[in-house]
C-alpha atoms as a PDB file:
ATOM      1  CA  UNK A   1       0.000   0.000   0.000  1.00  0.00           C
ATOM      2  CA  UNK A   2       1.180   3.314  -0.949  1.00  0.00           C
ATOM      3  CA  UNK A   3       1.259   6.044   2.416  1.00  0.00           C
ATOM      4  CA  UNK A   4      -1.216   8.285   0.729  1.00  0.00           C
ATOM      5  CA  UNK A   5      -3.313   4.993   1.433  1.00  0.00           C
ATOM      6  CA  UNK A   6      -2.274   4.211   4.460  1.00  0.00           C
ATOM      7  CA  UNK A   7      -2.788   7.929   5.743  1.00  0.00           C
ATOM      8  CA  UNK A   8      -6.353   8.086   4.227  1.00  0.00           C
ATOM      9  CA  UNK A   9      -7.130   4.604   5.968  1.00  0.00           C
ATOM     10  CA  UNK A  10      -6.152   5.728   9.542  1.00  0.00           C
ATOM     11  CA  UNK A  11      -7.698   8.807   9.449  1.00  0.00           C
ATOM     12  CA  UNK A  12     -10.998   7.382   8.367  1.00  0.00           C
ATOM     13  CA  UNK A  13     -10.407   5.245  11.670  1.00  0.00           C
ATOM     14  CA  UNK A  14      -9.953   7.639  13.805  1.00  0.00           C
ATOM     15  CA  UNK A  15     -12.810   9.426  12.782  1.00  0.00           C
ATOM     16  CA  UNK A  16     -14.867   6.098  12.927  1.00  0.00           C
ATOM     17  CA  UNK A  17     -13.264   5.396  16.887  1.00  0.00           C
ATOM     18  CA  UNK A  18     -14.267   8.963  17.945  1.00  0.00           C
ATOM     19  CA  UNK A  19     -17.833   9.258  15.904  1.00  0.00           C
ATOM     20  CA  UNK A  20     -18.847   6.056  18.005  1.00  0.00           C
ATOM     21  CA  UNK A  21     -17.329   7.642  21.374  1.00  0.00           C
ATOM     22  CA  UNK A  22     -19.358  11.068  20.170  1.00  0.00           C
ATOM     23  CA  UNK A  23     -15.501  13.038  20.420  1.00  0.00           C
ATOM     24  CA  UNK A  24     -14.844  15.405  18.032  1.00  0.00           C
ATOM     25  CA  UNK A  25     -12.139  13.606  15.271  1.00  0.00           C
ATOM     26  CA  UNK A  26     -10.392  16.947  15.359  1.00  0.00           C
ATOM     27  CA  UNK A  27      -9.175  16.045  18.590  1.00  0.00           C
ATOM     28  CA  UNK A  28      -6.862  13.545  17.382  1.00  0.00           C
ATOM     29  CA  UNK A  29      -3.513  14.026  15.892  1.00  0.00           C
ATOM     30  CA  UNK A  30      -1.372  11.019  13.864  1.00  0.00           C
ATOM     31  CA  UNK A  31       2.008  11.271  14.964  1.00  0.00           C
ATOM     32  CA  UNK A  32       4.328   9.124  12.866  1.00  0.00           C
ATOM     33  CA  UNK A  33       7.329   7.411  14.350  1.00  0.00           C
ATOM     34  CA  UNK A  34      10.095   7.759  12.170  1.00  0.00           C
ATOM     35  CA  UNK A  35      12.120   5.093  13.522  1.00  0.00           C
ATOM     36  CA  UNK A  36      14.265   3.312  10.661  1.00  0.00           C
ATOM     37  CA  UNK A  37      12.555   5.569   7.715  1.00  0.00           C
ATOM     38  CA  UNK A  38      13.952   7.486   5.043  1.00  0.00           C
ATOM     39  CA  UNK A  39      13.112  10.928   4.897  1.00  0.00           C
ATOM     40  CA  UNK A  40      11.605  10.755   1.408  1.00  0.00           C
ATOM     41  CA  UNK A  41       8.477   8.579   3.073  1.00  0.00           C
ATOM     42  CA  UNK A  42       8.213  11.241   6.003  1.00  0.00           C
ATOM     43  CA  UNK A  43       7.988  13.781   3.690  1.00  0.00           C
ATOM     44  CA  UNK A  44       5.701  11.279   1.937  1.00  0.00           C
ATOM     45  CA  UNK A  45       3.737  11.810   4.775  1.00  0.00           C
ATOM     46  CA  UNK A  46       3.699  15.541   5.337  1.00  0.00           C
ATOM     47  CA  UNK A  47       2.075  15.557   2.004  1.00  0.00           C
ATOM     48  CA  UNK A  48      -0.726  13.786   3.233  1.00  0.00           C
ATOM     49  CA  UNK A  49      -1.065  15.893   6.143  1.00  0.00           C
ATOM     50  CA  UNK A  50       1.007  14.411   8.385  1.00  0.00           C
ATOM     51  CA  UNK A  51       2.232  17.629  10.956  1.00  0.00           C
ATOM     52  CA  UNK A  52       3.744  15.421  14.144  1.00  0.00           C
ATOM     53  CA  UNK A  53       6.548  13.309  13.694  1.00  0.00           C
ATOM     54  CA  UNK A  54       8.064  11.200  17.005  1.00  0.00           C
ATOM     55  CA  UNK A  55      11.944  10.048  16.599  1.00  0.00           C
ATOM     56  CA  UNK A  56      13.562   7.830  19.080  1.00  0.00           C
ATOM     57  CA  UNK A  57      16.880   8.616  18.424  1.00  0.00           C
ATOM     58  CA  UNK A  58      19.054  11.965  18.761  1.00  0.00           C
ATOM     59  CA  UNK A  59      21.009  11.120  15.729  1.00  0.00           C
ATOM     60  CA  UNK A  60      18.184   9.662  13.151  1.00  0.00           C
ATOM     61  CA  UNK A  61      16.603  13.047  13.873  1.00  0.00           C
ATOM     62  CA  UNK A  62      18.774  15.727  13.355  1.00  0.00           C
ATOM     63  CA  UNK A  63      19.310  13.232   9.857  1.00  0.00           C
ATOM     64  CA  UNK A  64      15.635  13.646   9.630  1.00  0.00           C
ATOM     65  CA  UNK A  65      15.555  17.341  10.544  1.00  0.00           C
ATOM     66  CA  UNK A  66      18.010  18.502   8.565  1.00  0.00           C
ATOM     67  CA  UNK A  67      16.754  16.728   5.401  1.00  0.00           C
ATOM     68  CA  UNK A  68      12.937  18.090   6.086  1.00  0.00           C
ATOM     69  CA  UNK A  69      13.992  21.531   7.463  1.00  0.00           C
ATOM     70  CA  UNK A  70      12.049  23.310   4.869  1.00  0.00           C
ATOM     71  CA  UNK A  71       8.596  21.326   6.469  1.00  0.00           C
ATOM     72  CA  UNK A  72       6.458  22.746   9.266  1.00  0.00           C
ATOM     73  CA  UNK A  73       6.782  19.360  11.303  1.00  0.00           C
ATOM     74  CA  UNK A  74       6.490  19.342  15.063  1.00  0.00           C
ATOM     75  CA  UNK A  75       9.123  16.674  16.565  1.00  0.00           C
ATOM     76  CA  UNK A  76       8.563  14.575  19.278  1.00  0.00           C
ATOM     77  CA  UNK A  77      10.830  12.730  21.274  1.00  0.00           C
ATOM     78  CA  UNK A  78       9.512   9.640  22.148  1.00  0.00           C
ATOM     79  CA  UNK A  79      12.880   7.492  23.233  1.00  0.00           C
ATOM     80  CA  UNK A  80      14.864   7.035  26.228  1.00  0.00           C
ATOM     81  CA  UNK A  81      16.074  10.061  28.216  1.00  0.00           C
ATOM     82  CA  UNK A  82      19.357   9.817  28.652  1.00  0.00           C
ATOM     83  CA  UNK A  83      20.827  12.442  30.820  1.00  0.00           C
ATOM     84  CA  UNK A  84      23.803  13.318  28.407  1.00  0.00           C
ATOM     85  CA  UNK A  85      21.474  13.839  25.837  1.00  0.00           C
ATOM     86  CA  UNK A  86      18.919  16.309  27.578  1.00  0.00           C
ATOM     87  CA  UNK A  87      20.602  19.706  25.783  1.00  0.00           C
ATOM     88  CA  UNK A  88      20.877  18.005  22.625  1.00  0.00           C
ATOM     89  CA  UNK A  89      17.069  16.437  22.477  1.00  0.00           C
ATOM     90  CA  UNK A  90      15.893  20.130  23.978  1.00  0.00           C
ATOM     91  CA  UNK A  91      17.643  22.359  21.231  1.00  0.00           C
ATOM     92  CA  UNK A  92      16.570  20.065  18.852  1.00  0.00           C
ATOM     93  CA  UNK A  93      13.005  19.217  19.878  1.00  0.00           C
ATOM     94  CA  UNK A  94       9.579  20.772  19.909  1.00  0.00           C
ATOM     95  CA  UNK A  95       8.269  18.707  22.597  1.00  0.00           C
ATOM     96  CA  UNK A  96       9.214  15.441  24.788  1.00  0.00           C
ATOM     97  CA  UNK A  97       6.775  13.087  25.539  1.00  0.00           C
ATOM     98  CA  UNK A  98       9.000  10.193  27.062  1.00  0.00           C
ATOM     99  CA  UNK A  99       9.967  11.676  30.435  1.00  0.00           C
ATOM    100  CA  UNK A 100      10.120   9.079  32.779  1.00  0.00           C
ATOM    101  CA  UNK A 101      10.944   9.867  35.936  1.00  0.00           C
ATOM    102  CA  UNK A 102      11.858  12.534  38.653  1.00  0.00           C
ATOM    103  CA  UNK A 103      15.475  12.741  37.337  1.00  0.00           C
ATOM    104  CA  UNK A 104      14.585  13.026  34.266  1.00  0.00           C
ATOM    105  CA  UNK A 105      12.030  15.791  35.512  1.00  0.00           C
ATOM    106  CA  UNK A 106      14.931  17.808  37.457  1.00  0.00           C
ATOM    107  CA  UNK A 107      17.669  17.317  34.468  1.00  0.00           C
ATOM    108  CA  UNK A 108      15.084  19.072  32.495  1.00  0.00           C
ATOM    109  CA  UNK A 109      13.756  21.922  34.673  1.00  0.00           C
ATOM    110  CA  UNK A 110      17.613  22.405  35.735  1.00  0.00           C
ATOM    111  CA  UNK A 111      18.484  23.504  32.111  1.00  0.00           C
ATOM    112  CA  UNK A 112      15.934  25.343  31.112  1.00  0.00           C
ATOM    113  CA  UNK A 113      14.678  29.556  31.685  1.00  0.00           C
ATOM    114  CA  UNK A 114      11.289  29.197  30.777  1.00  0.00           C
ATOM    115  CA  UNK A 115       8.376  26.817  31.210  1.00  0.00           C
ATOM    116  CA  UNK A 116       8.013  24.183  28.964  1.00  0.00           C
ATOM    117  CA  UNK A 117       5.532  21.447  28.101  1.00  0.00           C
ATOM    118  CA  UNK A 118       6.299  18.112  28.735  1.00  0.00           C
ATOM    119  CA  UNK A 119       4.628  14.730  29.298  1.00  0.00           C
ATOM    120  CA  UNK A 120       5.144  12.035  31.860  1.00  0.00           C
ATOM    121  CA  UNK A 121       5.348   8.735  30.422  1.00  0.00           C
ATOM    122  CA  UNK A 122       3.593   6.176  32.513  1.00  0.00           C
ATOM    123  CA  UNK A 123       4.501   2.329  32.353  1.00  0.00           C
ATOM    124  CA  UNK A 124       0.905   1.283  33.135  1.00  0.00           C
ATOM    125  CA  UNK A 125       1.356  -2.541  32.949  1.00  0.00           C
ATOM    126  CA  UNK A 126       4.533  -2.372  34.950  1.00  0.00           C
ATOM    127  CA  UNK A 127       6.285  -4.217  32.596  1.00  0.00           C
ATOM    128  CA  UNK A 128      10.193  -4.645  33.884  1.00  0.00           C
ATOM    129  CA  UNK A 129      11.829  -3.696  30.141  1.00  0.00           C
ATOM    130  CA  UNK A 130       9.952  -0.385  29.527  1.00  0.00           C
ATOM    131  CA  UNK A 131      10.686   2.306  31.371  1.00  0.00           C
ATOM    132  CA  UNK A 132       8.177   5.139  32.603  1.00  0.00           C
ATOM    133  CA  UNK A 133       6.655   5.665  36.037  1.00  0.00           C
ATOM    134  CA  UNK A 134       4.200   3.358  37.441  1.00  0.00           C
ATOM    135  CA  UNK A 135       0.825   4.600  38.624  1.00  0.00           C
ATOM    136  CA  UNK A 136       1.565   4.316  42.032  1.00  0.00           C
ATOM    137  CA  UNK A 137       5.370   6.234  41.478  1.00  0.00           C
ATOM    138  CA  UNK A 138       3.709   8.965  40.044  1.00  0.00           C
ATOM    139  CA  UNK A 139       1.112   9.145  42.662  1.00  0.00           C
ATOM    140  CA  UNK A 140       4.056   9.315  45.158  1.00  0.00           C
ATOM    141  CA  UNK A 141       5.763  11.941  43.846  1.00  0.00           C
ATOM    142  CA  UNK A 142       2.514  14.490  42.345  1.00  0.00           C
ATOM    143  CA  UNK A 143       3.881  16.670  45.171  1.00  0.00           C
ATOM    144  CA  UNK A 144       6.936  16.959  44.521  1.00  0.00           C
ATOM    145  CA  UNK A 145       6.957  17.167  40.856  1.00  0.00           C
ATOM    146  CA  UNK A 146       3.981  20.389  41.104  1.00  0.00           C
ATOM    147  CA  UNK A 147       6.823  22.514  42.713  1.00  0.00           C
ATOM    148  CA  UNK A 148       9.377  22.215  39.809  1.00  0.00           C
ATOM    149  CA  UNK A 149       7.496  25.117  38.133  1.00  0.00           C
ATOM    150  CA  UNK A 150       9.391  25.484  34.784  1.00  0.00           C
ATOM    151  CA  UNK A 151       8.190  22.114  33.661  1.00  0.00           C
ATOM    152  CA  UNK A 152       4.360  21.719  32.817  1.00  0.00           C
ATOM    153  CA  UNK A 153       2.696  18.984  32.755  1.00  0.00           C
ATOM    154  CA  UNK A 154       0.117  18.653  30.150  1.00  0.00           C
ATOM    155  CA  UNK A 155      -0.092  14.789  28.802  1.00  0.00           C
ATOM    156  CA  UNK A 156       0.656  11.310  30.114  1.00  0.00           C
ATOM    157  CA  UNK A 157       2.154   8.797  26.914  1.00  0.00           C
ATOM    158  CA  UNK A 158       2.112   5.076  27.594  1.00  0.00           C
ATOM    159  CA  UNK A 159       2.994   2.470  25.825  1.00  0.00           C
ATOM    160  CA  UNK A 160       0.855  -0.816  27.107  1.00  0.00           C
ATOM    161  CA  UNK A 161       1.789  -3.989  27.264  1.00  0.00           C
ATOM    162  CA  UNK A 162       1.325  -6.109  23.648  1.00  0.00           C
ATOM    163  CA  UNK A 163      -1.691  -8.415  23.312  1.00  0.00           C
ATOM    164  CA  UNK A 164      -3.012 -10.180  19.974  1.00  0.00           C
ATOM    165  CA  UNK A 165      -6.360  -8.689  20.586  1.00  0.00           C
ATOM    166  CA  UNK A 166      -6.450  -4.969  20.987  1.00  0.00           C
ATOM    167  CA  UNK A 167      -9.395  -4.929  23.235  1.00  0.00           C
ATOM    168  CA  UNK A 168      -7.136  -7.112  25.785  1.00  0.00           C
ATOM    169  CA  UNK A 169      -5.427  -3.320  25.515  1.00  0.00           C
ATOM    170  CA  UNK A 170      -8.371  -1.592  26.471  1.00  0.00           C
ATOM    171  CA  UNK A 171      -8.423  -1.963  30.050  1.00  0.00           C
ATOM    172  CA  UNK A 172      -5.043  -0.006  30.122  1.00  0.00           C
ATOM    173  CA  UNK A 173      -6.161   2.743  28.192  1.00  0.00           C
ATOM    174  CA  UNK A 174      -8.845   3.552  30.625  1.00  0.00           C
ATOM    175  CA  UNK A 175      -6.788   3.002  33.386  1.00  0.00           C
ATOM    176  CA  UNK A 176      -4.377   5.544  31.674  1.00  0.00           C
ATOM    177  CA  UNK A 177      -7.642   7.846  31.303  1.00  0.00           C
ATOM    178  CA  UNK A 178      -8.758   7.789  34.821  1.00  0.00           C
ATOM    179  CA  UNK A 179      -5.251   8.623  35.839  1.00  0.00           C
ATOM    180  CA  UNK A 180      -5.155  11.740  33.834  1.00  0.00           C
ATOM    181  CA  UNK A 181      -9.080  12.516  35.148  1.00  0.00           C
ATOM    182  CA  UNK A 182      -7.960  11.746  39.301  1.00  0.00           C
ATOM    183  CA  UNK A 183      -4.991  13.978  38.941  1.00  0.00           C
ATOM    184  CA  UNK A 184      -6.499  16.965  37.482  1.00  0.00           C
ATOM    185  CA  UNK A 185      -9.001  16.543  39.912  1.00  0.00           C
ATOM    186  CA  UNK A 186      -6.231  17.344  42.277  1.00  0.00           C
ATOM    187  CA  UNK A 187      -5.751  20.764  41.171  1.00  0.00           C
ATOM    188  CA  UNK A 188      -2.285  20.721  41.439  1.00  0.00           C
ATOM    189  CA  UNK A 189       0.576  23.326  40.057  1.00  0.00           C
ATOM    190  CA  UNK A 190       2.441  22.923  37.236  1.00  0.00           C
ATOM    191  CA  UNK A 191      -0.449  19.515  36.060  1.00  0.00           C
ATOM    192  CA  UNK A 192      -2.799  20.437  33.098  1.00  0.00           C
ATOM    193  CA  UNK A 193      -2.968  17.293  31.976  1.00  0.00           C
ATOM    194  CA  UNK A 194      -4.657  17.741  28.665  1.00  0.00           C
ATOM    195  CA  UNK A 195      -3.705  14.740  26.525  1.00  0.00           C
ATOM    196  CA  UNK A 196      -3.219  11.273  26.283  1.00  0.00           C
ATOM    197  CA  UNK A 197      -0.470   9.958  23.911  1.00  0.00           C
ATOM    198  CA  UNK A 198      -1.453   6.348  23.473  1.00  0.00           C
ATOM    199  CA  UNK A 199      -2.140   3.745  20.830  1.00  0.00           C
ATOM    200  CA  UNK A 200      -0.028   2.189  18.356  1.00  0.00           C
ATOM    201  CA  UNK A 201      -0.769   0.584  14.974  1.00  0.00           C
ATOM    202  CA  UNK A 202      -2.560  -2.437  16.327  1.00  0.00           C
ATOM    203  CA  UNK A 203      -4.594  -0.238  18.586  1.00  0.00           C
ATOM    204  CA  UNK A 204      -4.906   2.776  17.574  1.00  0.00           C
ATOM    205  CA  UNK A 205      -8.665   2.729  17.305  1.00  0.00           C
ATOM    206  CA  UNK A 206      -9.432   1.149  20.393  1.00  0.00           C
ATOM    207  CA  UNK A 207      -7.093   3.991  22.258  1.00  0.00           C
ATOM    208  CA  UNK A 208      -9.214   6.657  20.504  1.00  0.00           C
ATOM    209  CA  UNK A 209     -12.415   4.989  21.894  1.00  0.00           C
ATOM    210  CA  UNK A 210     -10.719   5.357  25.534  1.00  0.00           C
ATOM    211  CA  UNK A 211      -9.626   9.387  25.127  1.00  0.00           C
ATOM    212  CA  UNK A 212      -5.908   9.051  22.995  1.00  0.00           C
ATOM    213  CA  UNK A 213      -5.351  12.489  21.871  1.00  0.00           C
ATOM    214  CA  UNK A 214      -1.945  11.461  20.642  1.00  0.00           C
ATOM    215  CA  UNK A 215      -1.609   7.986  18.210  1.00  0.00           C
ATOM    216  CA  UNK A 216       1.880   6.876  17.776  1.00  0.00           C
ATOM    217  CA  UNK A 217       1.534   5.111  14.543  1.00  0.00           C
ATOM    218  CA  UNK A 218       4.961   3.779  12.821  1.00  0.00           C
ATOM    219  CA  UNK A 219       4.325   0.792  10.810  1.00  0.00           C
ATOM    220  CA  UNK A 220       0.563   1.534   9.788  1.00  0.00           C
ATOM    221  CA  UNK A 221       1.516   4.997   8.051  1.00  0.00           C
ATOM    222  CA  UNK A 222       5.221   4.204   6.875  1.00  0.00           C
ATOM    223  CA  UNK A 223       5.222   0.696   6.122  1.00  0.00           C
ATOM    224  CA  UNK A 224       8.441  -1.548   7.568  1.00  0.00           C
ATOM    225  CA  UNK A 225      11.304  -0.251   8.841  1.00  0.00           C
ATOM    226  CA  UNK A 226      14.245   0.269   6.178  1.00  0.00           C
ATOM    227  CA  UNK A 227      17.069   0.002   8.453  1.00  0.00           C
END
């Protein structure tokens, strides 16, 4: 399938997912994970529409970024913080989704002079190999984290743990939901949590049902990885 194709298809799905939920399909965005693609397919992409982009890497993306500088794209970082890599992934980033724990909270309110957007990434399954806090560490720390005030909070990303059927996923959307719904209940500084990155491309449509905001779709929209 062609991405023109592929772009058409999950858009239609999303607006499907959300017309049955009675949400508004312009709440949704497609991000595409660029992981392993050339830049001719993102660009591909941005044709189609395509305005967020996530990279996982430092080094594929400023590849990416340099090739596409003459698009309006919006770059996520999705990967792994890695402390060394904080300045580099902040000059070179619109927004960071992946920021996954209290460290990773202080590195980044440490280095920068204004406020800045950022979401917590939550490992709601508690699965040992991803990384992210767990409902209850985040709970724990709420207090602590409203008082760093140059870091805002405004969405939660998760990344569930793989089932065959994606309504086995569906319980850990909502659970990622309700988070988001107890802690703004809570009032708290520096929280506006706003949006829910969630929902891959064997879920997607089943995340949108359960409040995604975000989709992180890589393999739907691009096709394989080249590399």
């Amino acid at each position: 399938m062609k991405i023109k194709e592929n772009y058409e298809k999950i858009m239609v799905n999303i607006e499907r997912a959300c017309l049955r939920e009675k949400r508004d399909p312009s709440e949704v965005q497609l991000l595409g994970v660029a992981k392993g693609q050339p830049a001719e397919r993102i660009k591909e992409a941005y044709e189609c529409g395509l305005r967020l982009v996530g990279e996982n890497k430092t080094q594929e993306s400023e590849i990416h970024q340099a090739e596409l500088s003459s698009l309006e794209i919006d770059w996520h970082f999705i990967g792994k913080l890695q402390k060394n890599k904080i300045n580099r992934i902040l000059r070179s980033f619109d927004f960071i989704e992946s920021v996954d724990g209290v460290k990773s909270l202080e590195h980044i309110h440490k280095r920068v002079s204004e406020e800045i957007e950022v979401f917590i990434e939550i490992n709601i399954g508690e699965e040992k190999n991803k990384s992210g806090f767990t409902e209850d560490g985040l709970k724990k720390a709420l207090n602590y984290v409203s008082q760093l005030n140059r870091v805002k909070i405004t969405g939660l990303m998760a990344l569930p743990p793989y089932f065959d059927d994606p309504e086995d996923v569906r319980p850990f959307f909502r659970q990622v939901r309700e988070l988001k719904d107890e802690i703004n209940a809570m009032d708290l500084p520096n929280f506006d949590i706003r949006h829910l990155s969630m929902g891959m491309s064997d879920d997607y449509d089943v995340a949108v049902e359960e409040g995604a905001t975000i989709v992180r779709i890589g393999t739907a929209l691009f096709g394989r990885r080249v590399k």
